[in-house]
C-alpha atoms as a PDB file:
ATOM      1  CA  UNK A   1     -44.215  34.379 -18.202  1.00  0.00           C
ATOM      2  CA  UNK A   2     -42.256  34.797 -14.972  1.00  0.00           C
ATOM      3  CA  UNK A   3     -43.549  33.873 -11.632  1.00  0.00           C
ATOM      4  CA  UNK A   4     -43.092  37.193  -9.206  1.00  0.00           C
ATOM      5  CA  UNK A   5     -43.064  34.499  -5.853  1.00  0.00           C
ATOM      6  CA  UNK A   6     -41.418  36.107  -3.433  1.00  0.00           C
ATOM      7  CA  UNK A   7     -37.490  34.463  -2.429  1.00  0.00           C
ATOM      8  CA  UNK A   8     -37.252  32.215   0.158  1.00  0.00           C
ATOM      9  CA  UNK A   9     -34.515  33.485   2.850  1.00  0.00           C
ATOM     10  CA  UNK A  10     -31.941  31.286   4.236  1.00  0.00           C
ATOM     11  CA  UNK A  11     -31.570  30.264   7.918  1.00  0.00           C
ATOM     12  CA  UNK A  12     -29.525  32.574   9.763  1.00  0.00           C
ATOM     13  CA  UNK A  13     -27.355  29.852  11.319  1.00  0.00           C
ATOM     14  CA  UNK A  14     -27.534  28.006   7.490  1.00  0.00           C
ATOM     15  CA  UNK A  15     -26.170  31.505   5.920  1.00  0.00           C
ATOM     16  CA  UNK A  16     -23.438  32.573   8.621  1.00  0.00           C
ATOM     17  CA  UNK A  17     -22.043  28.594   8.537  1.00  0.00           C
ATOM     18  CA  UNK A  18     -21.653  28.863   5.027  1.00  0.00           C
ATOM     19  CA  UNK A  19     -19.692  32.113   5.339  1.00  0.00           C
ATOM     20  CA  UNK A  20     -17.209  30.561   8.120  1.00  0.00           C
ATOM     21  CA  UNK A  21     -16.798  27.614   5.067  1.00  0.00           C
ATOM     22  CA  UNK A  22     -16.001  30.093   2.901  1.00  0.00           C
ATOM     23  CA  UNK A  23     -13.289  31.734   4.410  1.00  0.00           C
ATOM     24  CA  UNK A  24     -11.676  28.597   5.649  1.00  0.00           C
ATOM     25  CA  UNK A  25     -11.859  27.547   2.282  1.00  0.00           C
ATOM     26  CA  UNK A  26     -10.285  30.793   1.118  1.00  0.00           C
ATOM     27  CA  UNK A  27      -7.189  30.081   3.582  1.00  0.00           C
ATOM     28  CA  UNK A  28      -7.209  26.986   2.763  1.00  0.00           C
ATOM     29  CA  UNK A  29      -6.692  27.153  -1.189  1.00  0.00           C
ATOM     30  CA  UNK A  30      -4.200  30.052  -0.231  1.00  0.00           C
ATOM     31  CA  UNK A  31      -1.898  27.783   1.557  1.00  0.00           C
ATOM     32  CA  UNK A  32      -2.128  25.187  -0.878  1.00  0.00           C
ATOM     33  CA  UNK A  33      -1.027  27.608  -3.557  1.00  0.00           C
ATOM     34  CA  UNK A  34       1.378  29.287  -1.109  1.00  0.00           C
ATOM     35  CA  UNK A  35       3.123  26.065  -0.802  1.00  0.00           C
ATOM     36  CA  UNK A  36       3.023  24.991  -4.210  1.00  0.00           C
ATOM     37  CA  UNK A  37       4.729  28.516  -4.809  1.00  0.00           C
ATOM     38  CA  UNK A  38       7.243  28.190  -2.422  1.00  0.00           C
ATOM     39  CA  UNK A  39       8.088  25.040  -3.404  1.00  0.00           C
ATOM     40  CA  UNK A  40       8.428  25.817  -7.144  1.00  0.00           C
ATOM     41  CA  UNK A  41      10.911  29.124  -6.366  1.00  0.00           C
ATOM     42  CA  UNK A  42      12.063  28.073  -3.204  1.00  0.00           C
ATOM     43  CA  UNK A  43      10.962  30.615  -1.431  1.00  0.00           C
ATOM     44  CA  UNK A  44      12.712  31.637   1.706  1.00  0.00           C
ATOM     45  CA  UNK A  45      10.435  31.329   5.098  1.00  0.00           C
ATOM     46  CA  UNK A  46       7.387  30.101   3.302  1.00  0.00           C
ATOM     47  CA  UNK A  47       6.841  33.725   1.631  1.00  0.00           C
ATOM     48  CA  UNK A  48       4.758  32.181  -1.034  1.00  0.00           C
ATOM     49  CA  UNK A  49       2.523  30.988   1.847  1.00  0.00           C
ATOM     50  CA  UNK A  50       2.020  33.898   3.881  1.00  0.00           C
ATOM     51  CA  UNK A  51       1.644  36.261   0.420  1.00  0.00           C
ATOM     52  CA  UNK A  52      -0.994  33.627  -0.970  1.00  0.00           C
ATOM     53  CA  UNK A  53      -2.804  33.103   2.401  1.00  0.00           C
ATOM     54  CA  UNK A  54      -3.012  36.987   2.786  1.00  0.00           C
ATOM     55  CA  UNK A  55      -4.591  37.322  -0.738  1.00  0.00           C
ATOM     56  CA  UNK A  56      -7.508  34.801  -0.154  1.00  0.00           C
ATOM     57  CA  UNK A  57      -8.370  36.276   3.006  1.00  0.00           C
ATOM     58  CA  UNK A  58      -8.966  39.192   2.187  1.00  0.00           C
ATOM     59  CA  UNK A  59     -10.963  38.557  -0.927  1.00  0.00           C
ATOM     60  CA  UNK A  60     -12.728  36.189   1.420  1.00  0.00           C
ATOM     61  CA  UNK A  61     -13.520  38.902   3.411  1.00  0.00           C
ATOM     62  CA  UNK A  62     -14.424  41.648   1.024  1.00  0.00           C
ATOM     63  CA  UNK A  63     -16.965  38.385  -0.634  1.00  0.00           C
ATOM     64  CA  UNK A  64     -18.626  38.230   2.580  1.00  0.00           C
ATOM     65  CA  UNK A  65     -19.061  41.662   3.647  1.00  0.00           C
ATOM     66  CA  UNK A  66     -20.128  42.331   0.245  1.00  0.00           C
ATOM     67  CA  UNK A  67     -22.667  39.596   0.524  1.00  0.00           C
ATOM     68  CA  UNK A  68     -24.207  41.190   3.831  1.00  0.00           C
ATOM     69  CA  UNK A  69     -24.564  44.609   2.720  1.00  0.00           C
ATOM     70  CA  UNK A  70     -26.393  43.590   0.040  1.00  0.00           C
ATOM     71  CA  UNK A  71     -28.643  41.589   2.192  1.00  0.00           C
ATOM     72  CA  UNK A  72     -29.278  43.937   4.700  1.00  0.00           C
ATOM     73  CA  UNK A  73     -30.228  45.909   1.616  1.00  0.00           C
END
């Protein structure tokens, strides 16, 4: 039924680029939120920001480093 071809690896360059989108689109989302936050509890000093920007980055992070030890696997 299934075909056992063997997977086609990416490109280093293709799969680190991608990563480097990912987190900027991690910190990205989490200062859009941030500010949406602080702007609907009026945060003092952008807290919001910094709080939401902190929480994407580091799920960002643990995504990616995830994603390499399993392909180093």
């Amino acid at each position: 039924m299934g075909s056992s071809k063997p997977q086609k690896q990416l490109n280093p360059y293709l799969r680190y680029s991608s990563m480097a989108f990912e987190l900027a689109g991690a910190l990205l989302l989490g200062y859009w939120v941030g500010r949406w936050i602080d702007r609907e509890w009026l945060l003092p000093k952008s807290l919001g920001t910094m709080v939401s920007m902190m929480i994407c980055l580091f799920a960002a992070l643990f995504h990616i480093l995830r994603n390499l030890m399993k392909s180093q696997s």
